[in-house]
N, C-alpha and C. Protein backbone atom coordinates (compact mmCIF):
# COMPACT_ATOMS: atom_id res chain seq x y z
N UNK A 1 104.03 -81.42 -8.67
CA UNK A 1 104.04 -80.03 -9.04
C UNK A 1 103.30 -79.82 -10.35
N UNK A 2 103.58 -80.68 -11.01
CA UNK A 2 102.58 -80.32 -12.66
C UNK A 2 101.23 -80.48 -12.20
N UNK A 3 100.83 -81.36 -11.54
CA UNK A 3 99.32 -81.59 -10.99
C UNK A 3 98.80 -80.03 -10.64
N UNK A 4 99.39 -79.94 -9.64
CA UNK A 4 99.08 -78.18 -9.08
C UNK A 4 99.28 -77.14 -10.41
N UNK A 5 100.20 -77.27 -11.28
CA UNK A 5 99.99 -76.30 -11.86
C UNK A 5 99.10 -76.59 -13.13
N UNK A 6 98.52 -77.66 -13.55
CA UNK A 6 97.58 -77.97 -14.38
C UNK A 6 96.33 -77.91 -13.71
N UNK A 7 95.90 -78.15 -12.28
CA UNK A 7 94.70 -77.87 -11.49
C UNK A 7 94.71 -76.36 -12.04
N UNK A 8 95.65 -75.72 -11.39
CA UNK A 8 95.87 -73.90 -11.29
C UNK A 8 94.98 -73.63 -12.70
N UNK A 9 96.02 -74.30 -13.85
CA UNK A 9 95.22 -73.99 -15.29
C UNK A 9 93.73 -74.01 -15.56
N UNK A 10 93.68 -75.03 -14.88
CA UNK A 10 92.10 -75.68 -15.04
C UNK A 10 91.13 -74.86 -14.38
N UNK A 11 91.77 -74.41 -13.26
CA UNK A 11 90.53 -73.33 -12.19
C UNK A 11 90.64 -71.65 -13.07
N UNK A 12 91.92 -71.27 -12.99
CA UNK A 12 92.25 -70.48 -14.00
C UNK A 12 91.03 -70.32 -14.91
N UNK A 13 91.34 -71.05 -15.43
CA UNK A 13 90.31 -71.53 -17.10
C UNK A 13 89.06 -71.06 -16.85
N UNK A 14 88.83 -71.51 -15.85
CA UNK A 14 86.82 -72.36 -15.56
C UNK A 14 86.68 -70.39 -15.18
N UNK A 15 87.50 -69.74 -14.63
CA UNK A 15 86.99 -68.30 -13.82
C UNK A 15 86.91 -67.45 -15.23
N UNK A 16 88.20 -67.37 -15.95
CA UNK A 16 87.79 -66.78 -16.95
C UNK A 16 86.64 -66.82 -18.20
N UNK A 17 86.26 -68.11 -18.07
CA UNK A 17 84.82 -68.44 -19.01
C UNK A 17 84.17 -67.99 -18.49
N UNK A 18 83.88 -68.21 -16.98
CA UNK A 18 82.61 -67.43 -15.97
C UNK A 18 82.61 -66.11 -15.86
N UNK A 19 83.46 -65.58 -16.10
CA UNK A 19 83.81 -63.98 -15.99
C UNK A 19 83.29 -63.45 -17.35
N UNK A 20 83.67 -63.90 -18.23
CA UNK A 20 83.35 -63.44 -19.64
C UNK A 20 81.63 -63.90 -19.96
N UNK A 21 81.09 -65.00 -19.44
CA UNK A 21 79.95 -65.14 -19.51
C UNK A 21 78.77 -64.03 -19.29
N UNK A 22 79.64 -63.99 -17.81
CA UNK A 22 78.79 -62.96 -16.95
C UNK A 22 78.42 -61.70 -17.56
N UNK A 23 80.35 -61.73 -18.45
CA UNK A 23 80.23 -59.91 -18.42
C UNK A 23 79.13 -59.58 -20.13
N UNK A 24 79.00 -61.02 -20.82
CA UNK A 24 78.68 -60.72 -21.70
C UNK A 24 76.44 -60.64 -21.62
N UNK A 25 76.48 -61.60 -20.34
CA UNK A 25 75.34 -61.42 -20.16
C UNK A 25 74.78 -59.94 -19.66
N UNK A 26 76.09 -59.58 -18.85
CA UNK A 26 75.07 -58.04 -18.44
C UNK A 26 75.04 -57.47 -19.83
N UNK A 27 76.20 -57.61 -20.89
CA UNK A 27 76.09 -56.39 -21.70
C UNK A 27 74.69 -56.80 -22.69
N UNK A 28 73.84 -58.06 -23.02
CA UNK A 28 73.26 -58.00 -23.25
C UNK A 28 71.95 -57.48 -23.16
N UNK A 29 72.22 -57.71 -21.36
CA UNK A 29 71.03 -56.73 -20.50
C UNK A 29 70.46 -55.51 -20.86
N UNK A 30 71.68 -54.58 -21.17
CA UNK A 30 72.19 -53.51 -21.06
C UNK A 30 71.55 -52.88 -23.06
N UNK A 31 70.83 -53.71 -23.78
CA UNK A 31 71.06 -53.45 -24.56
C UNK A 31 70.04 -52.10 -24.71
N UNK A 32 70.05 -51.04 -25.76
CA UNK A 32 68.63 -50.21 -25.89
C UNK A 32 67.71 -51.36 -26.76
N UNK A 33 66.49 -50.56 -26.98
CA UNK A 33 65.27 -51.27 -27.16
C UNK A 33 64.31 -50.35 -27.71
N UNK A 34 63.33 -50.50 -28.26
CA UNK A 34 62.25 -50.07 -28.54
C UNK A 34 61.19 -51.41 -28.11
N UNK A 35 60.10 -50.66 -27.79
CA UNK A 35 59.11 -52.12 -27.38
C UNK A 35 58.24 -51.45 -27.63
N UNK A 36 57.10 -52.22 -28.38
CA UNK A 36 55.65 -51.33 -28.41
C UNK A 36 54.93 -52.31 -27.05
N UNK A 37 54.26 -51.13 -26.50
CA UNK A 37 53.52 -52.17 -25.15
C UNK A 37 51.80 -52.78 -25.47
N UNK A 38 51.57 -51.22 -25.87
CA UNK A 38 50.03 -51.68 -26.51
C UNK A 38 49.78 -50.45 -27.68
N UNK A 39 48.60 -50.55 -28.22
CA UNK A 39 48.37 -49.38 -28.90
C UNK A 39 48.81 -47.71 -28.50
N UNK A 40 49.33 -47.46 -29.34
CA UNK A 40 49.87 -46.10 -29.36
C UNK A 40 50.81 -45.66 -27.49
N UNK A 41 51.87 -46.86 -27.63
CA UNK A 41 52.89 -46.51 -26.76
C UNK A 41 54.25 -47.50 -26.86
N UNK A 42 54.71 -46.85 -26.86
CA UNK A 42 56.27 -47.44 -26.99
C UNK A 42 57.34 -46.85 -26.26
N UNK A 43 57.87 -48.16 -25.52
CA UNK A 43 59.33 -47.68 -24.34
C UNK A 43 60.48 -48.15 -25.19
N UNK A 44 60.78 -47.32 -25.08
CA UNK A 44 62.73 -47.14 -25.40
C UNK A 44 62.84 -46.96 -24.20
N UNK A 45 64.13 -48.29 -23.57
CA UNK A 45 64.98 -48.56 -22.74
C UNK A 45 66.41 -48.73 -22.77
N UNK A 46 67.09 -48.42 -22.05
CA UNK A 46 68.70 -48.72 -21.46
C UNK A 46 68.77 -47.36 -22.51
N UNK A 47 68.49 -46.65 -23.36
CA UNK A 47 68.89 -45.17 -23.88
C UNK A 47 70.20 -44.67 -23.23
N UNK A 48 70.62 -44.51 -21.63
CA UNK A 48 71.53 -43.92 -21.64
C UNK A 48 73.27 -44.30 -21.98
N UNK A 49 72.68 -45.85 -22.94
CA UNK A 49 73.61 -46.34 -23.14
C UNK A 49 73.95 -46.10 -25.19
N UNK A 50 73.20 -44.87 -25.39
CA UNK A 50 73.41 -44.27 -26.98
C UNK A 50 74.17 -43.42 -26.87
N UNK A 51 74.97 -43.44 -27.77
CA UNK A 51 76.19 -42.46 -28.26
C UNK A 51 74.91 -40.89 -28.30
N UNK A 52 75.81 -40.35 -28.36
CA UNK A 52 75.33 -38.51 -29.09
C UNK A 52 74.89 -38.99 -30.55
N UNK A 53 74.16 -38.68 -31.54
CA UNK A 53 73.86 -39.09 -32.97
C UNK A 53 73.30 -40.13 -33.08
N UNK A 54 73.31 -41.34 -31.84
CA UNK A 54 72.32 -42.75 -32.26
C UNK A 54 70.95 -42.33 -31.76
N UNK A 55 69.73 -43.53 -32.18
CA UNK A 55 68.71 -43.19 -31.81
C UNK A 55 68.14 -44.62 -32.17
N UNK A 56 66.82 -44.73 -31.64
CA UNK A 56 66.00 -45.87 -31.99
C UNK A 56 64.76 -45.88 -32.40
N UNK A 57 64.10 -46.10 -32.95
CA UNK A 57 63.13 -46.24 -34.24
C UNK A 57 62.41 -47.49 -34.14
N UNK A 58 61.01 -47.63 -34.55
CA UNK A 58 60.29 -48.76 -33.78
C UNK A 58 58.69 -48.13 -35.00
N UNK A 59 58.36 -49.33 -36.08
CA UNK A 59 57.65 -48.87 -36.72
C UNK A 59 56.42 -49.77 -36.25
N UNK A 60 55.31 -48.68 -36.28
CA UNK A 60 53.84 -49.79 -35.78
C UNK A 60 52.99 -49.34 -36.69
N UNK A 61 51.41 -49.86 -36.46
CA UNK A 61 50.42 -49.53 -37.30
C UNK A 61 49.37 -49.02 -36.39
N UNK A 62 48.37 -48.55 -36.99
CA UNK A 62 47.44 -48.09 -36.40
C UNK A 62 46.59 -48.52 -36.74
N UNK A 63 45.71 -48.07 -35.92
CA UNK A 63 43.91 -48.95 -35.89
C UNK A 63 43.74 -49.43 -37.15
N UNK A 64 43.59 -48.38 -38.51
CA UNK A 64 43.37 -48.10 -39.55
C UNK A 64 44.38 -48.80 -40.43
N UNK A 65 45.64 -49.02 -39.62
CA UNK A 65 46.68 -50.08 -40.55
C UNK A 65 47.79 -49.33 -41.52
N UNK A 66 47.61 -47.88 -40.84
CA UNK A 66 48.86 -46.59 -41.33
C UNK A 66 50.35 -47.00 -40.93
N UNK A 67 51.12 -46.73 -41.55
CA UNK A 67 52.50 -47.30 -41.17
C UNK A 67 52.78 -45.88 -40.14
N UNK A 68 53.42 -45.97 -38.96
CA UNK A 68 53.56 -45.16 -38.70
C UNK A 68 55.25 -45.60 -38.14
N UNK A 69 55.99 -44.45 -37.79
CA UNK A 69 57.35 -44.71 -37.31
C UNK A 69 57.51 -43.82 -35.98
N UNK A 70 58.02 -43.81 -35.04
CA UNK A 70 58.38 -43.36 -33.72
C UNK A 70 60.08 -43.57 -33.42
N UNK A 71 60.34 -42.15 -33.20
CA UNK A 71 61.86 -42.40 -33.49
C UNK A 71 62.40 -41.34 -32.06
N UNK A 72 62.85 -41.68 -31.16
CA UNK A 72 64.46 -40.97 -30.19
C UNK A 72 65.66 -41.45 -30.72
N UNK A 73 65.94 -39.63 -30.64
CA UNK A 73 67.96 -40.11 -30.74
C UNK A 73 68.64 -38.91 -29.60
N UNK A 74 69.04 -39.33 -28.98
CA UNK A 74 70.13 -38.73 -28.70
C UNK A 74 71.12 -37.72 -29.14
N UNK A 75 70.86 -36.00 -29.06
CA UNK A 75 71.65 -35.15 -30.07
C UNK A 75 72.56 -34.49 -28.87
N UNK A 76 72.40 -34.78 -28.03
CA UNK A 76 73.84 -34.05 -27.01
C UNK A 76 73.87 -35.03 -25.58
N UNK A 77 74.72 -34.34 -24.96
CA UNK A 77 75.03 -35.00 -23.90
C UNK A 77 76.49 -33.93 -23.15
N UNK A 78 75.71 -33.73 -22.00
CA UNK A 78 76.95 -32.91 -20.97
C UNK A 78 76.73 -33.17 -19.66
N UNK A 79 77.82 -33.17 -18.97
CA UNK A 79 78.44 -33.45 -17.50
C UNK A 79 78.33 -32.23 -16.77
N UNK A 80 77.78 -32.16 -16.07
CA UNK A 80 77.83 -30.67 -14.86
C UNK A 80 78.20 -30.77 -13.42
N UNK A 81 79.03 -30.15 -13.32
CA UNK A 81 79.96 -30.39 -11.79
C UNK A 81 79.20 -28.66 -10.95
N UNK A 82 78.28 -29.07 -10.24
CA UNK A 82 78.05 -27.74 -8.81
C UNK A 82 77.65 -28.72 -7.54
N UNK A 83 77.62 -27.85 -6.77
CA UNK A 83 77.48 -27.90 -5.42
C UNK A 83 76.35 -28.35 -4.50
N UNK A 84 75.71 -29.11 -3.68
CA UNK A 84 74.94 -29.11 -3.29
C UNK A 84 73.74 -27.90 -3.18
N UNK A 85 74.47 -26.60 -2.53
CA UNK A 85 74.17 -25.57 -2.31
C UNK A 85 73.33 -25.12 -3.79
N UNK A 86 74.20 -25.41 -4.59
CA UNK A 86 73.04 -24.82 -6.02
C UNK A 86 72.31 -25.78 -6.74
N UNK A 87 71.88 -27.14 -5.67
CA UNK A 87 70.96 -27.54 -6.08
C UNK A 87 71.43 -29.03 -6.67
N UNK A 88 72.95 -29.68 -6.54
CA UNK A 88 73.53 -30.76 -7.44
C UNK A 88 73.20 -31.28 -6.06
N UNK A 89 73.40 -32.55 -6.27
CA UNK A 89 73.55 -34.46 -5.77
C UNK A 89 74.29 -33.90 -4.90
N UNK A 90 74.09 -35.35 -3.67
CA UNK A 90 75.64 -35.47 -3.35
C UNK A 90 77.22 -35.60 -3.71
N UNK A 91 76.81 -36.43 -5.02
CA UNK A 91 78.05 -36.91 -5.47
C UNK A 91 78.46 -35.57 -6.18
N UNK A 92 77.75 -34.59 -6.08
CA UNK A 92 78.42 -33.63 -6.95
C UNK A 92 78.35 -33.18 -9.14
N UNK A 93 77.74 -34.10 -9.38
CA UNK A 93 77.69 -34.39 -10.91
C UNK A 93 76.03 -34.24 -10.65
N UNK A 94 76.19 -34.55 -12.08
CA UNK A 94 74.75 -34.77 -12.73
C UNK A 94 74.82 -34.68 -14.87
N UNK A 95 74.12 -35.30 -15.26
CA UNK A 95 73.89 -35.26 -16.66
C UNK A 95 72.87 -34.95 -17.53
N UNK A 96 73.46 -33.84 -18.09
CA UNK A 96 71.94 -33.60 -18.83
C UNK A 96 72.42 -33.87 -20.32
N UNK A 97 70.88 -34.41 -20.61
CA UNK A 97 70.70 -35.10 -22.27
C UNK A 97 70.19 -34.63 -23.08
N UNK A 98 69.96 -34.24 -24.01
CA UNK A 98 68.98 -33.82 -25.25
C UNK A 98 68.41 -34.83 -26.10
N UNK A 99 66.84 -35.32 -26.34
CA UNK A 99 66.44 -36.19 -26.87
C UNK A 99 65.63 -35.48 -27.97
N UNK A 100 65.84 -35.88 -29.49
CA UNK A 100 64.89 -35.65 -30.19
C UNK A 100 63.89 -36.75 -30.13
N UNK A 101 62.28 -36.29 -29.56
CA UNK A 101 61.46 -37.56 -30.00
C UNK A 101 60.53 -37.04 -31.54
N UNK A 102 59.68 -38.20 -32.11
CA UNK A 102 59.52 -37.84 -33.61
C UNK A 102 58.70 -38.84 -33.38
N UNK A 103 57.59 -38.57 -34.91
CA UNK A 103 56.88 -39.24 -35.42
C UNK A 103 56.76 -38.98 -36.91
N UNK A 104 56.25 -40.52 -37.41
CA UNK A 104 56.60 -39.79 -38.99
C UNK A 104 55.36 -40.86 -39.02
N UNK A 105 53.93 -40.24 -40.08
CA UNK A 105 53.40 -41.18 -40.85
C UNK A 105 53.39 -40.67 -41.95
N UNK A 106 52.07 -41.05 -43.15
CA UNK A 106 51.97 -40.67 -44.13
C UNK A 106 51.47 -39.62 -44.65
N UNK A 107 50.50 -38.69 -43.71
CA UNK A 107 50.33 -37.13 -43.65
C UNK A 107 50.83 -36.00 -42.62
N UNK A 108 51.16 -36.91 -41.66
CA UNK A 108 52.07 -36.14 -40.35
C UNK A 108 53.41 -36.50 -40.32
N UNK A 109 54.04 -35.10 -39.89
CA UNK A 109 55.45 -35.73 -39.34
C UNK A 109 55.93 -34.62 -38.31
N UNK A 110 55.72 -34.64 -37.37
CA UNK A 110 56.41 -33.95 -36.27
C UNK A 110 57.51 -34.30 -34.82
N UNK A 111 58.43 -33.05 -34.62
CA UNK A 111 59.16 -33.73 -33.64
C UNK A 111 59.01 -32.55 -32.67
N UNK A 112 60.20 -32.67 -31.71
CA UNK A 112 60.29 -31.85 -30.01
C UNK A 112 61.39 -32.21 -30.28
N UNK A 113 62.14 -31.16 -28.87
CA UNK A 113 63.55 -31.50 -28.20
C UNK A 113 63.09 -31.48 -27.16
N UNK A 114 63.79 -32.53 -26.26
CA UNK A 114 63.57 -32.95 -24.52
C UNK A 114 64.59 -33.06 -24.01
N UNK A 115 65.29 -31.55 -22.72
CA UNK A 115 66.35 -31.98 -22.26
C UNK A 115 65.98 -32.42 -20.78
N UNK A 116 67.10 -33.30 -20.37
CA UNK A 116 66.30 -34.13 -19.22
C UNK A 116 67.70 -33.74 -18.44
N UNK A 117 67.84 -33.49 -17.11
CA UNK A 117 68.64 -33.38 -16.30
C UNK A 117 68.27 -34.08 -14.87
N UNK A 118 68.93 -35.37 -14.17
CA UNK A 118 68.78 -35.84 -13.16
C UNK A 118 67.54 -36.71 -13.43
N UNK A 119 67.41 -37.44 -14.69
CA UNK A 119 66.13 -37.95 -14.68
C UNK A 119 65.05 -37.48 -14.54
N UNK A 120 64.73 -35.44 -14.81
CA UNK A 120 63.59 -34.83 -14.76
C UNK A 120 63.65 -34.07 -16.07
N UNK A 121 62.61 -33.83 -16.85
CA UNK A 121 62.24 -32.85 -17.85
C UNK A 121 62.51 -31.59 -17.44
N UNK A 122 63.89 -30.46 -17.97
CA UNK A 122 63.65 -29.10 -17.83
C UNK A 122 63.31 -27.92 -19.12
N UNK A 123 63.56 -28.63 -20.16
CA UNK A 123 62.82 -28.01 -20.83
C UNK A 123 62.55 -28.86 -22.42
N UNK A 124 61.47 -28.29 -23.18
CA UNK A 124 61.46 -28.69 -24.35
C UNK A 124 60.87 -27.67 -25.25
N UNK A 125 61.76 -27.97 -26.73
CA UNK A 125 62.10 -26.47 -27.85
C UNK A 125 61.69 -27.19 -28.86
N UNK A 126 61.86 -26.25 -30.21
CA UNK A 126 61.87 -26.23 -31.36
C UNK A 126 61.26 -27.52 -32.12
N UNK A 127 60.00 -27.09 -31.93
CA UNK A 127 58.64 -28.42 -32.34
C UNK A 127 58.41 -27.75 -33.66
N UNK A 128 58.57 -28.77 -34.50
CA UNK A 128 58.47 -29.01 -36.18
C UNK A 128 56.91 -30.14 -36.34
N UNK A 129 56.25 -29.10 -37.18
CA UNK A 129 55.12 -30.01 -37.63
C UNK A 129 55.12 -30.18 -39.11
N UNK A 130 54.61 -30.88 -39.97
CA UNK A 130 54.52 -31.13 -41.27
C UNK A 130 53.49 -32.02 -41.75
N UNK A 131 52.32 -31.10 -42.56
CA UNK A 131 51.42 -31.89 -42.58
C UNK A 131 51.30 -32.14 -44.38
N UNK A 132 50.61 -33.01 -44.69
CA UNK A 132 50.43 -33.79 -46.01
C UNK A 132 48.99 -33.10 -46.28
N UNK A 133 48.65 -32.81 -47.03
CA UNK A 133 46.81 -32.60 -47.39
C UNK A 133 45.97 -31.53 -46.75
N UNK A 134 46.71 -31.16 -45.85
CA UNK A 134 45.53 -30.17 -44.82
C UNK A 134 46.59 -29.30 -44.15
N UNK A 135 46.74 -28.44 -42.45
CA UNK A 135 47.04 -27.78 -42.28
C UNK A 135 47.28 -27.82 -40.89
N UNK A 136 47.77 -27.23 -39.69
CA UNK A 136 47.17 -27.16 -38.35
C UNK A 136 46.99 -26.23 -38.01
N UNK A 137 46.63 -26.25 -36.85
CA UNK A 137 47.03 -25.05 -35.64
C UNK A 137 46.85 -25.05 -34.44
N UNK A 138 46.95 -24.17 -33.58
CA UNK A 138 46.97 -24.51 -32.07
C UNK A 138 48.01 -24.97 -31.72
N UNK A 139 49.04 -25.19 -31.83
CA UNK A 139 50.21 -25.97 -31.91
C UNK A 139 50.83 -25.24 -30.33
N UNK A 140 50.93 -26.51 -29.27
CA UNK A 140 50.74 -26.44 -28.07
C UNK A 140 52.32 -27.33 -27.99
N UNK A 141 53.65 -26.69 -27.29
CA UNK A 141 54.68 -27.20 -26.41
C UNK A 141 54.45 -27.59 -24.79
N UNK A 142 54.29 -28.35 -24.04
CA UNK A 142 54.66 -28.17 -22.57
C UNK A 142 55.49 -29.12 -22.21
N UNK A 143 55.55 -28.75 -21.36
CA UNK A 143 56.29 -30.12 -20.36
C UNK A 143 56.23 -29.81 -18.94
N UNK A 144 56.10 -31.18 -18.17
CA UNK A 144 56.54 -31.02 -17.01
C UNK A 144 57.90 -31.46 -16.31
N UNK A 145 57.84 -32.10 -15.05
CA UNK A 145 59.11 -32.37 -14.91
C UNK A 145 59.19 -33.90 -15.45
N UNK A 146 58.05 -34.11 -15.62
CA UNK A 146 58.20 -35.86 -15.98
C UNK A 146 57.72 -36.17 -17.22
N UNK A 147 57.30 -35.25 -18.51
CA UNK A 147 57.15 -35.30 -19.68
C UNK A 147 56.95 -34.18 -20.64
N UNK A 148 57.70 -34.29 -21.61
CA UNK A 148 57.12 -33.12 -22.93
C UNK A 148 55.75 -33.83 -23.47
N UNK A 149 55.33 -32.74 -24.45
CA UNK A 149 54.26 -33.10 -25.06
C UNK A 149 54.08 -31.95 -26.04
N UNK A 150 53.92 -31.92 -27.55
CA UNK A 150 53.50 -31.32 -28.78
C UNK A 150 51.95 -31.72 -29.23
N UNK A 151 51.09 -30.95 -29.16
CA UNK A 151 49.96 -31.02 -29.96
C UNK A 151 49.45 -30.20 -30.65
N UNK A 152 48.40 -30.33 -31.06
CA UNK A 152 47.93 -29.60 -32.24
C UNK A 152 46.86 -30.22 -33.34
N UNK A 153 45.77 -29.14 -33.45
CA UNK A 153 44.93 -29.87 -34.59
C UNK A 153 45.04 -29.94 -36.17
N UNK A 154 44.90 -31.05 -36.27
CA UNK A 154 45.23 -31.36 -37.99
C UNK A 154 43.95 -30.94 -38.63
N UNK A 155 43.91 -29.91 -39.45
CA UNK A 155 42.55 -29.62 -40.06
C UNK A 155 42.54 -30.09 -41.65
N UNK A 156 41.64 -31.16 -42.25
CA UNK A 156 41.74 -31.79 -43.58
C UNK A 156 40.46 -31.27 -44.44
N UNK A 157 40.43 -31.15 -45.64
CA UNK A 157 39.17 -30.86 -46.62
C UNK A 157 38.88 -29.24 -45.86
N UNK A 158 39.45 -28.31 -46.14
CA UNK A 158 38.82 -27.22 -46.12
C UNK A 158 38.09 -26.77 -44.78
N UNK A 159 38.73 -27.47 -43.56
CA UNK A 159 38.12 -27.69 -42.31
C UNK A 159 36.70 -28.87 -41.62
N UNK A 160 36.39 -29.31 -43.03
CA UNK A 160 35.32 -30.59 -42.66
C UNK A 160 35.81 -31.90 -41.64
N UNK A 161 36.92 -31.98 -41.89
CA UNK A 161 37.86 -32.92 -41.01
C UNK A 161 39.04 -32.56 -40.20
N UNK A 162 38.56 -32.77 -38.86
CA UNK A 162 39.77 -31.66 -38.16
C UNK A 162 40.03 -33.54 -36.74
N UNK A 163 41.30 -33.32 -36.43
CA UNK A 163 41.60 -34.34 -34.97
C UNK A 163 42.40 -33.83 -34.40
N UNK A 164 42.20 -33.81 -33.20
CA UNK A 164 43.73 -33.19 -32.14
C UNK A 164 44.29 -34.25 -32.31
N UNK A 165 45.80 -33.96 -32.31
CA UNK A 165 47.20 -34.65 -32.49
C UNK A 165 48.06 -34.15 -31.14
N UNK A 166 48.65 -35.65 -30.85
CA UNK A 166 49.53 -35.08 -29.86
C UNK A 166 50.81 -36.07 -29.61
N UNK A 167 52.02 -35.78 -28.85
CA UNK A 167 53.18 -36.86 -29.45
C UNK A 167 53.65 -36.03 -27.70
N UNK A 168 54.02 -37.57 -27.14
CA UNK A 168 54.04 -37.48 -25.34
C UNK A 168 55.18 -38.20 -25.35
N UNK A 169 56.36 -37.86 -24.36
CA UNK A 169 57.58 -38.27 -23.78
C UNK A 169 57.77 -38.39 -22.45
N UNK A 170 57.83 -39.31 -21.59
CA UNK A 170 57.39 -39.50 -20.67
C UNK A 170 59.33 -40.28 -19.78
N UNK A 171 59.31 -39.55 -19.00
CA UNK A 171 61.05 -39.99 -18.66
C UNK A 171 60.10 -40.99 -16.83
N UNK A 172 61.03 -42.21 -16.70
CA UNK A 172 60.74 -42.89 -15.71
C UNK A 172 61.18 -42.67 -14.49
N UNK A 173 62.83 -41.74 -14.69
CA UNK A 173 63.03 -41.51 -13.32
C UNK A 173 64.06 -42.30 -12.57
N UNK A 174 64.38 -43.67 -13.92
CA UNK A 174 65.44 -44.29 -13.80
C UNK A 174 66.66 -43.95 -14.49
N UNK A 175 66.61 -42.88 -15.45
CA UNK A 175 67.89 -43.09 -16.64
C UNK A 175 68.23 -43.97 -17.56
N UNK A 176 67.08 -44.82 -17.84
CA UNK A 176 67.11 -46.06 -18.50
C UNK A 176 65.85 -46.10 -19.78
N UNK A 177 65.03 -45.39 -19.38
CA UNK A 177 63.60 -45.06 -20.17
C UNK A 177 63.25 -44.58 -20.35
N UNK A 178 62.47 -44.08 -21.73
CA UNK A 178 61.60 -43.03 -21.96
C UNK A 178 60.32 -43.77 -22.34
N UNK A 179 58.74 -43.44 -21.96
CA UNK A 179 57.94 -43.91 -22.70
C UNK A 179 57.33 -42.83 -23.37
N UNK A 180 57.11 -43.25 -24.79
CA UNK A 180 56.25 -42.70 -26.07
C UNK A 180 54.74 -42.85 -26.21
N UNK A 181 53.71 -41.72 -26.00
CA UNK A 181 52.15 -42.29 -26.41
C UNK A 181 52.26 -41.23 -27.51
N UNK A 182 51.00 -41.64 -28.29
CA UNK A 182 50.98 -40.85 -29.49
C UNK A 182 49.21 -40.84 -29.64
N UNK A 183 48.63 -39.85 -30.07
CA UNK A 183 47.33 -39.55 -30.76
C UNK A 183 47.25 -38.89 -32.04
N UNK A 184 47.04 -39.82 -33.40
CA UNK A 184 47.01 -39.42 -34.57
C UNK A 184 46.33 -39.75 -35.38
């Protein structure tokens, strides 16, 4: 009888290490991310796993060797219960998110709001530009269902130096990603 119940312990044992392994490997999976992929783009992944108020931040350089920063956070988050009939899931739910995306360098700094419902873009608001030395204008909001986008030309020296600027949010369609391109 002790045999059996020291086997028991022993199998016992061995499931709960494997269980906790496991569970600690998905949560690593699971982690968010920033990744720069190549010049002027960066995916933030697993996102729907940020609180309301967190966000992720991911600093790169540019051609020229400008520090630049690229930042999503997460400023809301709500649950919506309707009906097929008006357009919900089967399951009945759905979640919509609010993402601030941003850019900050050393003469620009502008952001967007991106609310995403069902893994589609339905709308995006209140685009903040801020420029260092010069000025813009044209200052262009859209979105579709699969990305926002803010642009606008930066005009420097009295109009001798002018570049379109633009800052792109791009949702995958999984609930897991957003990708970031930027022109600055």
């Amino acid at each position: 009888m002790k045999k059996i119940k020291g086997a028991l312990s022993m199998l016992l044992a061995a499931v709960m290490v494997t269980t906790l392994t496991l569970s600690s490997y998905g949560a690593e999976n699971e982690k968010t991310s920033a990744t720069e992929m190549s010049d002027e783009c960066i995916i933030f992944s697993n996102i729907e796993n940020l609180n309301v108020g967190e966000g992720l931040e991911k600093e790169v350089y540019s051609s020229s060797g400008e520090l630049i920063l690229l930042g999503l956070t997460k400023t809301s988050e709500t649950g919506n219960n309707y009906s097929i009939l008006d357009g919900g899931s089967s399951s009945g739910s759905s979640e919509t998110t609010i993402y601030k995306i941003y850019i900050t360098t050393g003469v620009l700094n502008c952001h967007f709001y991106m609310k995403v419902t069902n893994n589609k873009v339905v709308s995006v608001y209140d685009e903040w530009i801020l420029t260092v030395g010069g000025t813009y204008e044209n200052a262009s909001l859209i979105h579709t269902t699969t990305y926002g986008k803010l642009s606008f030309k930066y005009i420097m020296y009295d109009g001798l130096i002018s570049s379109l600027c633009w800052l792109k949010a791009t949702v995958t369609g999984s609930g897991n990603q957003i990708t970031v391109t930027y022109e600055f």
